[in-house]
PDB file of N, CA and C in Angstrom:
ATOM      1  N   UNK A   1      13.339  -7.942 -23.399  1.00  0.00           N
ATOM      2  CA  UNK A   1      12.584  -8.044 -22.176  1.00  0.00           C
ATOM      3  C   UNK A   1      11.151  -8.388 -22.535  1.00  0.00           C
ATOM      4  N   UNK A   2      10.907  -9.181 -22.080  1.00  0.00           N
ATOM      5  CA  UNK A   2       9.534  -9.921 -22.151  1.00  0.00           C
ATOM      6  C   UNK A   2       8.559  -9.118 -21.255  1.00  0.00           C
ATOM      7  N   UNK A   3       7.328  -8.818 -21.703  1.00  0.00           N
ATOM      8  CA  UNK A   3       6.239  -8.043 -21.313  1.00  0.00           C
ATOM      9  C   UNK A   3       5.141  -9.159 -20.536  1.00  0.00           C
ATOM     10  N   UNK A   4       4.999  -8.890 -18.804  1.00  0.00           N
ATOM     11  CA  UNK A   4       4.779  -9.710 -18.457  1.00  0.00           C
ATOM     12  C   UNK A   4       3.391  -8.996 -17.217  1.00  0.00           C
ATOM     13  N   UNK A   5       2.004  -9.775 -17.672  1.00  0.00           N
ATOM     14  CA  UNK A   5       1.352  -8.462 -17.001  1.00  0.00           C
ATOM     15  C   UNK A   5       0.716  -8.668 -16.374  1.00  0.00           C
ATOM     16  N   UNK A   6       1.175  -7.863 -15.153  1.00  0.00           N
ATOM     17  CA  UNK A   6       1.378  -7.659 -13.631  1.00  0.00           C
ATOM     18  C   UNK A   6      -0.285  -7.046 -13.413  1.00  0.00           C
ATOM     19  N   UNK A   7      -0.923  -7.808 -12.234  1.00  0.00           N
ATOM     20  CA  UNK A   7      -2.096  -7.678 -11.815  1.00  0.00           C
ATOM     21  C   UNK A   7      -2.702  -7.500 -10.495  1.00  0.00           C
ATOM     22  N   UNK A   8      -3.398  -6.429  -9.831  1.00  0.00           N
ATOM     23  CA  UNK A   8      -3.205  -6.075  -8.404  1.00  0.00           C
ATOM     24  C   UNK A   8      -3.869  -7.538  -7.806  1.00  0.00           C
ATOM     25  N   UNK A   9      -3.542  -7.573  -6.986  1.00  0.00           N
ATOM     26  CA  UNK A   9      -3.880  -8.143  -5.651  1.00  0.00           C
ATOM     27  C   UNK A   9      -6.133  -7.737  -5.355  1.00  0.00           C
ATOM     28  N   UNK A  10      -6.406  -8.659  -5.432  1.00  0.00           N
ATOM     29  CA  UNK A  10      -8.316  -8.167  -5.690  1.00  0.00           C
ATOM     30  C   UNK A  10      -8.388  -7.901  -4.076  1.00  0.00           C
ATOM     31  N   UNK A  11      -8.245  -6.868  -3.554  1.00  0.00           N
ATOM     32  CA  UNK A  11      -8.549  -6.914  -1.945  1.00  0.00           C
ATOM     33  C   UNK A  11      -9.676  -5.727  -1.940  1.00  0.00           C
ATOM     34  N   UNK A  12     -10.670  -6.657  -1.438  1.00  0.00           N
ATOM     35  CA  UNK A  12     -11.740  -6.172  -0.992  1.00  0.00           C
ATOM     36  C   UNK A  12     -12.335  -5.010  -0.109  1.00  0.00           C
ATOM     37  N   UNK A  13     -11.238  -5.663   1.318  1.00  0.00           N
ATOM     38  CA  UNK A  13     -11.870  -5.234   2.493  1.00  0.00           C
ATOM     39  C   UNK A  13     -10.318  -5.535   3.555  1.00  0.00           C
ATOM     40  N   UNK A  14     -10.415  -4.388   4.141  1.00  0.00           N
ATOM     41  CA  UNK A  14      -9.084  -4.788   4.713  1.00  0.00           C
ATOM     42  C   UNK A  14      -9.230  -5.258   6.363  1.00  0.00           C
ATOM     43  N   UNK A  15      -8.708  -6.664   6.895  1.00  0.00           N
ATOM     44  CA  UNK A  15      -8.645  -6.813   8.797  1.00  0.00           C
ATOM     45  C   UNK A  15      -7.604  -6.002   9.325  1.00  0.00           C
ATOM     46  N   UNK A  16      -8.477  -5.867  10.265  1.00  0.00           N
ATOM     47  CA  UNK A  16      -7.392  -5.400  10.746  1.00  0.00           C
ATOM     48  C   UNK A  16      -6.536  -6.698  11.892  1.00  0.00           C
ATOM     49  N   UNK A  17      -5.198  -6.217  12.578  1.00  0.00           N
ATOM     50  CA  UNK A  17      -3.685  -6.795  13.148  1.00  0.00           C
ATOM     51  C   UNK A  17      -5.002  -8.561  13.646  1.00  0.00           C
ATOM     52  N   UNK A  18      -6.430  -8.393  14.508  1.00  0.00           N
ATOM     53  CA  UNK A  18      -6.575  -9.538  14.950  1.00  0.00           C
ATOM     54  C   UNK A  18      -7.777  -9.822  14.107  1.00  0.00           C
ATOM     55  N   UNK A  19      -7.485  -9.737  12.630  1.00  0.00           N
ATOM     56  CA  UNK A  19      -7.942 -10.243  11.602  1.00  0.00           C
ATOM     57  C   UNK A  19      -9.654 -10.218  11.173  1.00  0.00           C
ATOM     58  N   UNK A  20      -9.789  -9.498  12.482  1.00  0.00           N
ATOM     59  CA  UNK A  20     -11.341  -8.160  12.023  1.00  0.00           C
ATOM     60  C   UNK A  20     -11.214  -7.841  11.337  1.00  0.00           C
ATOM     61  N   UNK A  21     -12.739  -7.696   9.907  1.00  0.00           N
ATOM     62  CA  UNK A  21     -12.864  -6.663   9.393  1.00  0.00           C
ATOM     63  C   UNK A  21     -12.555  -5.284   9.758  1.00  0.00           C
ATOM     64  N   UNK A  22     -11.808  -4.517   8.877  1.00  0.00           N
ATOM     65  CA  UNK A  22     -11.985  -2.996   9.460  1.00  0.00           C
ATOM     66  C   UNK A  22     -13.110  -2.066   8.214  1.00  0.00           C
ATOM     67  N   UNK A  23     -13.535  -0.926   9.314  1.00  0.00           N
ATOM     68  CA  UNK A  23     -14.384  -0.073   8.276  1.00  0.00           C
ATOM     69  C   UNK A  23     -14.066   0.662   7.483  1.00  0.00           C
ATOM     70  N   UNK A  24     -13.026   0.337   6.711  1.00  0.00           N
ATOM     71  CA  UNK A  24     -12.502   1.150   5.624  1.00  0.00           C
ATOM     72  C   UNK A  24     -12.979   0.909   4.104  1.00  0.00           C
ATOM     73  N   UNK A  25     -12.930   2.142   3.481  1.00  0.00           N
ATOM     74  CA  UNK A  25     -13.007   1.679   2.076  1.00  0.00           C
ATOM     75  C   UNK A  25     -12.149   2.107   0.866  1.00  0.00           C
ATOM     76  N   UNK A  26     -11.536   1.864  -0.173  1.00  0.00           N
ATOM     77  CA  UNK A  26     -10.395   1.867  -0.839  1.00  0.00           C
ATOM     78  C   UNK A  26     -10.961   3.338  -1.784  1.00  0.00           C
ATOM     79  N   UNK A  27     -10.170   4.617  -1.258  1.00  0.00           N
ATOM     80  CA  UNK A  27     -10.764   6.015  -1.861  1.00  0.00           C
ATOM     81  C   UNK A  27      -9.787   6.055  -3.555  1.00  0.00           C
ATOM     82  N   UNK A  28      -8.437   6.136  -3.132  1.00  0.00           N
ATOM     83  CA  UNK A  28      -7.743   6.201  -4.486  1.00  0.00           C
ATOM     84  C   UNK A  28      -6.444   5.806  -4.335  1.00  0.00           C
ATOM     85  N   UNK A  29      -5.997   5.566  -6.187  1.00  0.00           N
ATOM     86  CA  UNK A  29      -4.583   5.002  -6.295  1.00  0.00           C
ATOM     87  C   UNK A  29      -3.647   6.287  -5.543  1.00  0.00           C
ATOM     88  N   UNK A  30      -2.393   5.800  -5.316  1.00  0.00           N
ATOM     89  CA  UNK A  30      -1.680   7.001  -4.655  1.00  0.00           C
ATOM     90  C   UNK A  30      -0.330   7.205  -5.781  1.00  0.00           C
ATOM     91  N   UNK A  31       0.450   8.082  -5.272  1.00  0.00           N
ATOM     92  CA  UNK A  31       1.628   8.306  -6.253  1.00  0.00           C
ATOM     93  C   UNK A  31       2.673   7.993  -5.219  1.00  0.00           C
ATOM     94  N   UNK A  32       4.048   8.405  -5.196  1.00  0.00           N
ATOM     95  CA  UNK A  32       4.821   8.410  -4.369  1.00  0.00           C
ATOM     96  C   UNK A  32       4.311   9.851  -3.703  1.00  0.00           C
ATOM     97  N   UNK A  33       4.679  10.803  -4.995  1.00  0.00           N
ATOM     98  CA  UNK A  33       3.983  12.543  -3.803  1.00  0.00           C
ATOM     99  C   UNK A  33       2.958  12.042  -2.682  1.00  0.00           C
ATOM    100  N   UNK A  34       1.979  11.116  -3.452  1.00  0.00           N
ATOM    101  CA  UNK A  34       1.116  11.833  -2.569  1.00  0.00           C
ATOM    102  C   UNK A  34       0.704  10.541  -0.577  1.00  0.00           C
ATOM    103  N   UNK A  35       1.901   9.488  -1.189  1.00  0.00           N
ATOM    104  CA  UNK A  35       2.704   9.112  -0.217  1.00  0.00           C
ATOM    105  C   UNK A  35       3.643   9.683   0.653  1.00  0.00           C
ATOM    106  N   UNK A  36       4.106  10.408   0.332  1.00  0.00           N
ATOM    107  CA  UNK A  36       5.130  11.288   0.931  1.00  0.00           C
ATOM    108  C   UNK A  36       4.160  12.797   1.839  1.00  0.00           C
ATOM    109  N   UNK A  37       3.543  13.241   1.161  1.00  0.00           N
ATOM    110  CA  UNK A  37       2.056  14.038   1.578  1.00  0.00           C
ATOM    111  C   UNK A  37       1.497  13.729   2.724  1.00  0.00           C
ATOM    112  N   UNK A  38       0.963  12.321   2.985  1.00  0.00           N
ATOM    113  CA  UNK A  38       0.606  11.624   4.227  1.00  0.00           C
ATOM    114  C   UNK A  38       1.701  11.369   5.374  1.00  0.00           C
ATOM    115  N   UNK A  39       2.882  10.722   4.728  1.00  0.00           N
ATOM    116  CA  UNK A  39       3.763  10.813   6.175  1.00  0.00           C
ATOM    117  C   UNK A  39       4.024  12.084   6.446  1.00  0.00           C
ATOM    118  N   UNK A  40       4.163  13.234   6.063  1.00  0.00           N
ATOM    119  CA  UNK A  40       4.660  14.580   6.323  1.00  0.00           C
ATOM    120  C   UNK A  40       3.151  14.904   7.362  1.00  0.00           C
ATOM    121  N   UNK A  41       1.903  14.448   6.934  1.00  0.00           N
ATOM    122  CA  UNK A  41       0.802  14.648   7.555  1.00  0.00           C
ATOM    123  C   UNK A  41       0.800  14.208   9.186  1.00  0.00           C
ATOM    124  N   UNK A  42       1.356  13.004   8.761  1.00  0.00           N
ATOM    125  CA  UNK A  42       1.479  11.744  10.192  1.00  0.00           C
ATOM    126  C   UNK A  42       0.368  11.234  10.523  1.00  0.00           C
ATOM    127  N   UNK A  43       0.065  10.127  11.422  1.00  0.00           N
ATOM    128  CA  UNK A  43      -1.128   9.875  11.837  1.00  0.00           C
ATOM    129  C   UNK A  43      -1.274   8.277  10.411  1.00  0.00           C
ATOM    130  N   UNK A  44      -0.162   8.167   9.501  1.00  0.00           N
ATOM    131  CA  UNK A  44      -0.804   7.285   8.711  1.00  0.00           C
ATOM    132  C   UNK A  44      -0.134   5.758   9.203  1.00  0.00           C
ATOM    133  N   UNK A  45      -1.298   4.825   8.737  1.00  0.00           N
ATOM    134  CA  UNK A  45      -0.579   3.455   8.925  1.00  0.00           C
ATOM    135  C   UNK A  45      -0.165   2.766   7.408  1.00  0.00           C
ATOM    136  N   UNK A  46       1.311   1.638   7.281  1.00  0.00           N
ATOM    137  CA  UNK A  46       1.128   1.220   6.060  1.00  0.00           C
ATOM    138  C   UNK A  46      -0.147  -0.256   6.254  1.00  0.00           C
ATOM    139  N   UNK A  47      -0.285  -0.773   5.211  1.00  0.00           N
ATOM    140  CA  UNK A  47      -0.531  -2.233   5.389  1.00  0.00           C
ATOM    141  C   UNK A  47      -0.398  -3.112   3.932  1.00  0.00           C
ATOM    142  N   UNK A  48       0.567  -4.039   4.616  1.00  0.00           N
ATOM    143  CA  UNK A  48       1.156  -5.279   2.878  1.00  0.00           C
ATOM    144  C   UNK A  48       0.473  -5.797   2.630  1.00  0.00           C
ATOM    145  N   UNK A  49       0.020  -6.155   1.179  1.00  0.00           N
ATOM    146  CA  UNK A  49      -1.009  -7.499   0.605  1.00  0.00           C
ATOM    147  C   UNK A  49       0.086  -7.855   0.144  1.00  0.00           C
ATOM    148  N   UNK A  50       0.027  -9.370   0.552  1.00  0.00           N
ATOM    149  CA  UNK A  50       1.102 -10.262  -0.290  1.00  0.00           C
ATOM    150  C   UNK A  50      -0.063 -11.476  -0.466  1.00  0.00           C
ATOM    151  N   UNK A  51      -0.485 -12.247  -1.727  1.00  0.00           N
ATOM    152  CA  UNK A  51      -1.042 -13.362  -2.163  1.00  0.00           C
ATOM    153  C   UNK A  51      -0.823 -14.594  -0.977  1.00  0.00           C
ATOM    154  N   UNK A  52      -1.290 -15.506  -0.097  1.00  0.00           N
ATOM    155  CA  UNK A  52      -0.842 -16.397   0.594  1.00  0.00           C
ATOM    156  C   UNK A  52      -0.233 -15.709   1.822  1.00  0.00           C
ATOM    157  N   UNK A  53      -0.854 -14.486   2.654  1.00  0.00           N
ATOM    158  CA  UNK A  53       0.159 -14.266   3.932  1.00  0.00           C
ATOM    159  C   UNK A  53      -0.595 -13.047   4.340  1.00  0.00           C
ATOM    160  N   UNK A  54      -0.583 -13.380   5.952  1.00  0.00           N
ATOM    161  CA  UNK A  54      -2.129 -12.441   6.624  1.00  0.00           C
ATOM    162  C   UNK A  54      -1.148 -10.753   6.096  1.00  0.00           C
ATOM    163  N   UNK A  55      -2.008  -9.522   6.244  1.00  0.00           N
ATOM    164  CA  UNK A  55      -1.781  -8.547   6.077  1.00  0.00           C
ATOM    165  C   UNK A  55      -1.035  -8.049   6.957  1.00  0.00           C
ATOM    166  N   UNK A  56      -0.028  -7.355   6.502  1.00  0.00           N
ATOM    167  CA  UNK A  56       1.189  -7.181   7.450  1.00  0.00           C
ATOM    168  C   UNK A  56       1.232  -5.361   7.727  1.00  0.00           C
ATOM    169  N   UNK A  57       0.570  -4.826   8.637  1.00  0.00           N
ATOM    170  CA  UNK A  57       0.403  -3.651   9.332  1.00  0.00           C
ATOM    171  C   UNK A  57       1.659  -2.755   9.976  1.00  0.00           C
ATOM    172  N   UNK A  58       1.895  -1.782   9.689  1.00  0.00           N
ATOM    173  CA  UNK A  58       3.356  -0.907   9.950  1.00  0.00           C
ATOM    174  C   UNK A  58       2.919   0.494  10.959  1.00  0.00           C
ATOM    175  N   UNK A  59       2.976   0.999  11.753  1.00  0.00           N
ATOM    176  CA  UNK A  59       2.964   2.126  11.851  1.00  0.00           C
ATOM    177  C   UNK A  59       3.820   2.933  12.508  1.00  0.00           C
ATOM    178  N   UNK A  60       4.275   3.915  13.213  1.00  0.00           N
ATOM    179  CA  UNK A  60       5.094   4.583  14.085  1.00  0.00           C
ATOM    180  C   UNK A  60       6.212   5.159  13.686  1.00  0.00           C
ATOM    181  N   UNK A  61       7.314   5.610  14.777  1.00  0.00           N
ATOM    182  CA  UNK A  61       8.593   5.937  14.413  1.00  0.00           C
ATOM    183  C   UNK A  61       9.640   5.691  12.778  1.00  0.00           C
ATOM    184  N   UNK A  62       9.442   4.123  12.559  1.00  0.00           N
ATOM    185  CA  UNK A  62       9.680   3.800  11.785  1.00  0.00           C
ATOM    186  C   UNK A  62       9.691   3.489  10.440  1.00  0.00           C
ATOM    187  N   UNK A  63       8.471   4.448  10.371  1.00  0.00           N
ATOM    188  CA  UNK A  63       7.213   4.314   8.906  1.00  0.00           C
ATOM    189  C   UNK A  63       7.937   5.079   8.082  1.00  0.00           C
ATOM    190  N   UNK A  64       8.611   5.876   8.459  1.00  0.00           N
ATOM    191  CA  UNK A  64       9.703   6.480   6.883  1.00  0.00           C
ATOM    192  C   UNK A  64      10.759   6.161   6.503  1.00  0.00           C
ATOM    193  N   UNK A  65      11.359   5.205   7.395  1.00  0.00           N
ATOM    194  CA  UNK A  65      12.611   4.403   6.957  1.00  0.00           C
ATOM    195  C   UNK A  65      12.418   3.400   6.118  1.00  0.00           C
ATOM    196  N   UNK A  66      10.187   2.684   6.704  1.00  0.00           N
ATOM    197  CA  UNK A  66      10.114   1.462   5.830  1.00  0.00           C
ATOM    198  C   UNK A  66       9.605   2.079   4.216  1.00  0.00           C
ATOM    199  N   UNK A  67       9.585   3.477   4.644  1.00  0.00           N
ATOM    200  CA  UNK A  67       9.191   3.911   3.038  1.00  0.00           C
ATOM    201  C   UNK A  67      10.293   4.192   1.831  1.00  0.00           C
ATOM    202  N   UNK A  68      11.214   4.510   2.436  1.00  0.00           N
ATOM    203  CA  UNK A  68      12.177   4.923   1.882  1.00  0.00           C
ATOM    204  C   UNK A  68      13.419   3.756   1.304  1.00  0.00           C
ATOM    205  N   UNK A  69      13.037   2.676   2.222  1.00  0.00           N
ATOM    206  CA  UNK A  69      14.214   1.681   2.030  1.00  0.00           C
ATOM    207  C   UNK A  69      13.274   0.740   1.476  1.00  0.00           C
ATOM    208  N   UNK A  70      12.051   0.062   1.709  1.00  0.00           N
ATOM    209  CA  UNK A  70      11.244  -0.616   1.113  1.00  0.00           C
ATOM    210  C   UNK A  70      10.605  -0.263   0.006  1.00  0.00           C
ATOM    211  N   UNK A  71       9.262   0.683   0.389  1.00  0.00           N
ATOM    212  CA  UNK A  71       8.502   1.093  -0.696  1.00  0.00           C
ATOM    213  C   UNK A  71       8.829   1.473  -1.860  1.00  0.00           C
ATOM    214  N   UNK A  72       9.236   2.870  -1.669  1.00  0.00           N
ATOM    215  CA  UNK A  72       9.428   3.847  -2.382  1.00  0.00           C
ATOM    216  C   UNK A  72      10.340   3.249  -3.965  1.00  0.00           C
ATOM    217  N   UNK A  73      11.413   2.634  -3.770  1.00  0.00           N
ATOM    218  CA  UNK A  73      12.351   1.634  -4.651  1.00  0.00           C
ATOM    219  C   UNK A  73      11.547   0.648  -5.508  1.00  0.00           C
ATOM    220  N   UNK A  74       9.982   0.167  -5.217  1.00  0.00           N
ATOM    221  CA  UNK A  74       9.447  -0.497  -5.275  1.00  0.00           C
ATOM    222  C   UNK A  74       8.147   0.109  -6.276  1.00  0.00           C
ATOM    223  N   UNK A  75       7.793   0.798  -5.427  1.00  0.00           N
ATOM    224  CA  UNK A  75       6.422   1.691  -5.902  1.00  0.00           C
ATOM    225  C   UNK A  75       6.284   1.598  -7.231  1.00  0.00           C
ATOM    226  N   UNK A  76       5.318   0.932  -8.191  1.00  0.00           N
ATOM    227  CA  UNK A  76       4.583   1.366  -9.305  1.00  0.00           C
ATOM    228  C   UNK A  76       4.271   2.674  -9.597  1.00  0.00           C
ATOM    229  N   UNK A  77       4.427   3.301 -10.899  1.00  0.00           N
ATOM    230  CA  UNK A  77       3.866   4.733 -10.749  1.00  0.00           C
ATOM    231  C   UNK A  77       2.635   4.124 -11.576  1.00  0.00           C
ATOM    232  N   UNK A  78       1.849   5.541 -11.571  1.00  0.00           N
ATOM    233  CA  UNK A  78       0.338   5.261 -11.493  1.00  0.00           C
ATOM    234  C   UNK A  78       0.378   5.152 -13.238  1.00  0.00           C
ATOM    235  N   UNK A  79      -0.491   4.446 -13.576  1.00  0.00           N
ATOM    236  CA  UNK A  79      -1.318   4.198 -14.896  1.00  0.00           C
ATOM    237  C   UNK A  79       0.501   4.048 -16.166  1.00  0.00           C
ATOM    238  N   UNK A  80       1.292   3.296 -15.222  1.00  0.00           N
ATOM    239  CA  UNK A  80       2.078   2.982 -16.134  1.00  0.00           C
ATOM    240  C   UNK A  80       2.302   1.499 -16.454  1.00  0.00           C
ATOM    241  N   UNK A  81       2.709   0.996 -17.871  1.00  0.00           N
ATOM    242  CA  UNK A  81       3.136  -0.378 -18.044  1.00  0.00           C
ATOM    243  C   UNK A  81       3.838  -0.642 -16.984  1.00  0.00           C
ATOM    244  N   UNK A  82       3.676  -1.904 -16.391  1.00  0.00           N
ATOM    245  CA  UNK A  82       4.896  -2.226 -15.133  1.00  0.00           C
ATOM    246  C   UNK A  82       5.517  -3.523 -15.570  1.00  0.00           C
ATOM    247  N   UNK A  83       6.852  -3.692 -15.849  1.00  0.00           N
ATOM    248  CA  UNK A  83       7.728  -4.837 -15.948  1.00  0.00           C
ATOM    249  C   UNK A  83       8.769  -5.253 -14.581  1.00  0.00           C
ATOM    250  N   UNK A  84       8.291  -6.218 -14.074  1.00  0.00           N
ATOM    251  CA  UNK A  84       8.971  -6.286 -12.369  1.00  0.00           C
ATOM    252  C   UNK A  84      10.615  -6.476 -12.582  1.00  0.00           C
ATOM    253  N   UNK A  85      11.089  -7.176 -13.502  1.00  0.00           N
ATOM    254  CA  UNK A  85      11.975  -7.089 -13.970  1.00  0.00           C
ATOM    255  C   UNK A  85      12.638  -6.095 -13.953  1.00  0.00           C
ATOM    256  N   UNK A  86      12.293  -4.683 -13.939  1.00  0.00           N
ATOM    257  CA  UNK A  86      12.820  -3.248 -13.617  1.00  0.00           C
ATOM    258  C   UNK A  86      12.739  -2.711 -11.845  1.00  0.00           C
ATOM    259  N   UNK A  87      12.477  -4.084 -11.440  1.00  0.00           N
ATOM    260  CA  UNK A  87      12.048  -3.252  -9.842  1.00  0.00           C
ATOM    261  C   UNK A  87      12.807  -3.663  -9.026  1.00  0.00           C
ATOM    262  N   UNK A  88      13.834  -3.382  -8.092  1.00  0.00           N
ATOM    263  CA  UNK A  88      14.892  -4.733  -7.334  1.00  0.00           C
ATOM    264  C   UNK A  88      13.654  -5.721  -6.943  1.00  0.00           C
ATOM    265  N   UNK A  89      14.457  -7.035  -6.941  1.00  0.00           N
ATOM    266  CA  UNK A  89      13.697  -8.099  -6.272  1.00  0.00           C
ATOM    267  C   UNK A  89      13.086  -8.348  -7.345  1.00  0.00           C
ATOM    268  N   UNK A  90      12.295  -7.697  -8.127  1.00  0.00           N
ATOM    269  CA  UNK A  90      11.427  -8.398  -9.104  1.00  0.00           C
ATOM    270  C   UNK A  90       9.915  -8.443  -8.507  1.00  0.00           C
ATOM    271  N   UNK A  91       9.977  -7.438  -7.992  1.00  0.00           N
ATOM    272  CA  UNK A  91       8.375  -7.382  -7.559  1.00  0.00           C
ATOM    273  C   UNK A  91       8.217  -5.779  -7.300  1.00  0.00           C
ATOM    274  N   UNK A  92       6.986  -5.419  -7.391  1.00  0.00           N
ATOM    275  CA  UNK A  92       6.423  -3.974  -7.077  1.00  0.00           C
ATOM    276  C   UNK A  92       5.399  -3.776  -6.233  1.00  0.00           C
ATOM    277  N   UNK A  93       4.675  -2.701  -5.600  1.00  0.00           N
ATOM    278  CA  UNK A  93       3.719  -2.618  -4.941  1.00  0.00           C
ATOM    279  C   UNK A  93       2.667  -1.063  -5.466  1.00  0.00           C
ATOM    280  N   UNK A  94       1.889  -1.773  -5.673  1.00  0.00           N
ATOM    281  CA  UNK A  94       0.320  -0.851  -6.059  1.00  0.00           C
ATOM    282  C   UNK A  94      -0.411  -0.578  -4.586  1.00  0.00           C
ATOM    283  N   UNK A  95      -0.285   1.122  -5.142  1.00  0.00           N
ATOM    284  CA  UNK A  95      -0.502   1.692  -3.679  1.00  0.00           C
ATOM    285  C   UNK A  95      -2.016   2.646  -3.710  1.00  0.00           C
ATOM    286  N   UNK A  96      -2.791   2.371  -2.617  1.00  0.00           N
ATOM    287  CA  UNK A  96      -4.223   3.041  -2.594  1.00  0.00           C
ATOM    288  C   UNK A  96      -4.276   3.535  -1.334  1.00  0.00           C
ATOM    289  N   UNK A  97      -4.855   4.271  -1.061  1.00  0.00           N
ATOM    290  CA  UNK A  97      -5.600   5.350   0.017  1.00  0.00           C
ATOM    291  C   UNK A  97      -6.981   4.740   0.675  1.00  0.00           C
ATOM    292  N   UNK A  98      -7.148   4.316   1.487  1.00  0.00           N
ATOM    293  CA  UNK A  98      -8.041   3.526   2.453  1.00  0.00           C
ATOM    294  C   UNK A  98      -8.399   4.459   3.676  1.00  0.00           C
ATOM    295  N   UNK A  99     -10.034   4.598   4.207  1.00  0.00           N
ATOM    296  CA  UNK A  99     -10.525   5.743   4.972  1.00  0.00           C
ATOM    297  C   UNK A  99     -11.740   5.074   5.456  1.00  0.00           C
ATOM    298  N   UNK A 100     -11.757   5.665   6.511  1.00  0.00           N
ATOM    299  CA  UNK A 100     -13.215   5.541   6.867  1.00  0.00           C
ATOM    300  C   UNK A 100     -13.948   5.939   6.470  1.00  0.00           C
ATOM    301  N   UNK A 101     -15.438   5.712   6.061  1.00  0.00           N
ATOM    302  CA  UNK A 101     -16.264   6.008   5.656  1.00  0.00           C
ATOM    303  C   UNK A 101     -17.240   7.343   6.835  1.00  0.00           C
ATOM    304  N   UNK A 102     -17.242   7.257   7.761  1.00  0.00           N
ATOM    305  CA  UNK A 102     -17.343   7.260   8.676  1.00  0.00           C
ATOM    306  C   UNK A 102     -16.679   8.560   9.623  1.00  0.00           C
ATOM    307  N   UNK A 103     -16.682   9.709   9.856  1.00  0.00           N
ATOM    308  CA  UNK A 103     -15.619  10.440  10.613  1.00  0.00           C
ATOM    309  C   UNK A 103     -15.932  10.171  12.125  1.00  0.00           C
ATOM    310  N   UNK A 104     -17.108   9.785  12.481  1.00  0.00           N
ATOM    311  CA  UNK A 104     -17.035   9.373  13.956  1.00  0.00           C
ATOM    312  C   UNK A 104     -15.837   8.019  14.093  1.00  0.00           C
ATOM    313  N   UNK A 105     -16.245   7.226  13.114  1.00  0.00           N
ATOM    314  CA  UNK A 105     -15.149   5.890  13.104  1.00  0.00           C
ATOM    315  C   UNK A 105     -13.816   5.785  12.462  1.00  0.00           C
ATOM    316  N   UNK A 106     -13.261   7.199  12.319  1.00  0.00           N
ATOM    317  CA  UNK A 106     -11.789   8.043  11.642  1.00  0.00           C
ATOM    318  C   UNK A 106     -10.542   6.748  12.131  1.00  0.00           C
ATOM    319  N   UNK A 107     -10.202   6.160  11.658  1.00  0.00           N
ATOM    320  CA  UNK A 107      -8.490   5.371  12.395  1.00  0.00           C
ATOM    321  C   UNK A 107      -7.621   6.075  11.637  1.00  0.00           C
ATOM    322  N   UNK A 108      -8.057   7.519  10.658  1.00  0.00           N
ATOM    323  CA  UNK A 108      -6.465   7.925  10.123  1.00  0.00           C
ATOM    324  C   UNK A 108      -6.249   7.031   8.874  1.00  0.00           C
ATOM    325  N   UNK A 109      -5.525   7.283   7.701  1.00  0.00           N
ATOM    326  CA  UNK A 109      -5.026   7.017   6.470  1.00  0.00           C
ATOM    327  C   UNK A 109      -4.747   5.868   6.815  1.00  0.00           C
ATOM    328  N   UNK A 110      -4.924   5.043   5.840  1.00  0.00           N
ATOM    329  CA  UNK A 110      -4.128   3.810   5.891  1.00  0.00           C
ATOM    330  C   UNK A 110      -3.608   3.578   3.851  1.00  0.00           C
ATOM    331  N   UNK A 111      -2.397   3.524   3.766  1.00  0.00           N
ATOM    332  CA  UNK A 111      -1.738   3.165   2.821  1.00  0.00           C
ATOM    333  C   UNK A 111      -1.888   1.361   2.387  1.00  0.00           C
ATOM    334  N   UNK A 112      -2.548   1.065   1.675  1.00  0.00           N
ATOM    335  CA  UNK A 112      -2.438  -0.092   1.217  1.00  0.00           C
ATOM    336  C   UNK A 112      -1.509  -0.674   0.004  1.00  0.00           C
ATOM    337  N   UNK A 113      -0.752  -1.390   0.370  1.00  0.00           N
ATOM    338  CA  UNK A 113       0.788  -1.859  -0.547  1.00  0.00           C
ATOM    339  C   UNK A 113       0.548  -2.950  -1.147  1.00  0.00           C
ATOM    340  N   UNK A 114      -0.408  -3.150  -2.426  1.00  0.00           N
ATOM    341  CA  UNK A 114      -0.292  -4.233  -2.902  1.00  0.00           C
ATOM    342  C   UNK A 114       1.131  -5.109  -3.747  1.00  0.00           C
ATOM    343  N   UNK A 115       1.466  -6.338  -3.177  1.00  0.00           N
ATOM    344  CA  UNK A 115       2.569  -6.258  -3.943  1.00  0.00           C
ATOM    345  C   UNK A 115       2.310  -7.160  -4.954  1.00  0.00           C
ATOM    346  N   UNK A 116       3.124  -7.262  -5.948  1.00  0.00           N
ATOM    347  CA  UNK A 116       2.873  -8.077  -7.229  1.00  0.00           C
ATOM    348  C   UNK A 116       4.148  -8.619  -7.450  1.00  0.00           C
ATOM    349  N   UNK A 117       4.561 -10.020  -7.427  1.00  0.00           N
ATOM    350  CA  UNK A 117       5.691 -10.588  -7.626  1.00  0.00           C
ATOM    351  C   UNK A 117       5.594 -11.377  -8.935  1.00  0.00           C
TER     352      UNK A 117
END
């Protein structure tokens, strides 16, 4: 297996759904726990970086099915070599914790899913 090395997604600043800046800023890498931590919390949104394709925003009812059947299978663990080759599909997602700076301007957690194909 060829060692092939996988590099996040450089995202700055995240829009929000009508492609506004939002006031968030990127606090820390996450684990799966501490993914799992936040939906048990509720109140969180996901959002996809994919290279070439606007940011793709998740939230509601359905946010633990897309974790469990999407993410989670997917998820990079933190500060490890990653070979995509080990991931179905052949791609992974690098996951961070995004907040307002701000508690008057609070929108709640947002999970950022960088993916790396």
């Amino acid at each position: 297996m060829a060692a092939r090395t996988v590099k996040k997604i450089p995202v700055e600043e995240l829009a929000g759904e009508d492609g506004e800046p939002l006031p968030l800023t990127r606090s820390r890498p996450l684990s799966g726990d501490d993914i799992r931590a936040l939906l048990r919390g509720g109140g969180v949104r996901f959002v996809f970086a994919d290279v070439g394709h606007p940011f793709g925003w998740v939230d509601g009812p359905g946010l633990y099915d897309i974790w469990k059947t999407e993410v989670q299978p997917h998820l990079a663990a933190l500060d490890a070599q990653v070979f995509l080759d080990e991931f179905p599909g052949q791609y992974a997602y690098f996951a961070s914790l995004w907040r307002s700076p701000s508690r008057s301007r609070d929108i709640g957690p947002v999970v950022l899913l960088e993916k790396s194909h």
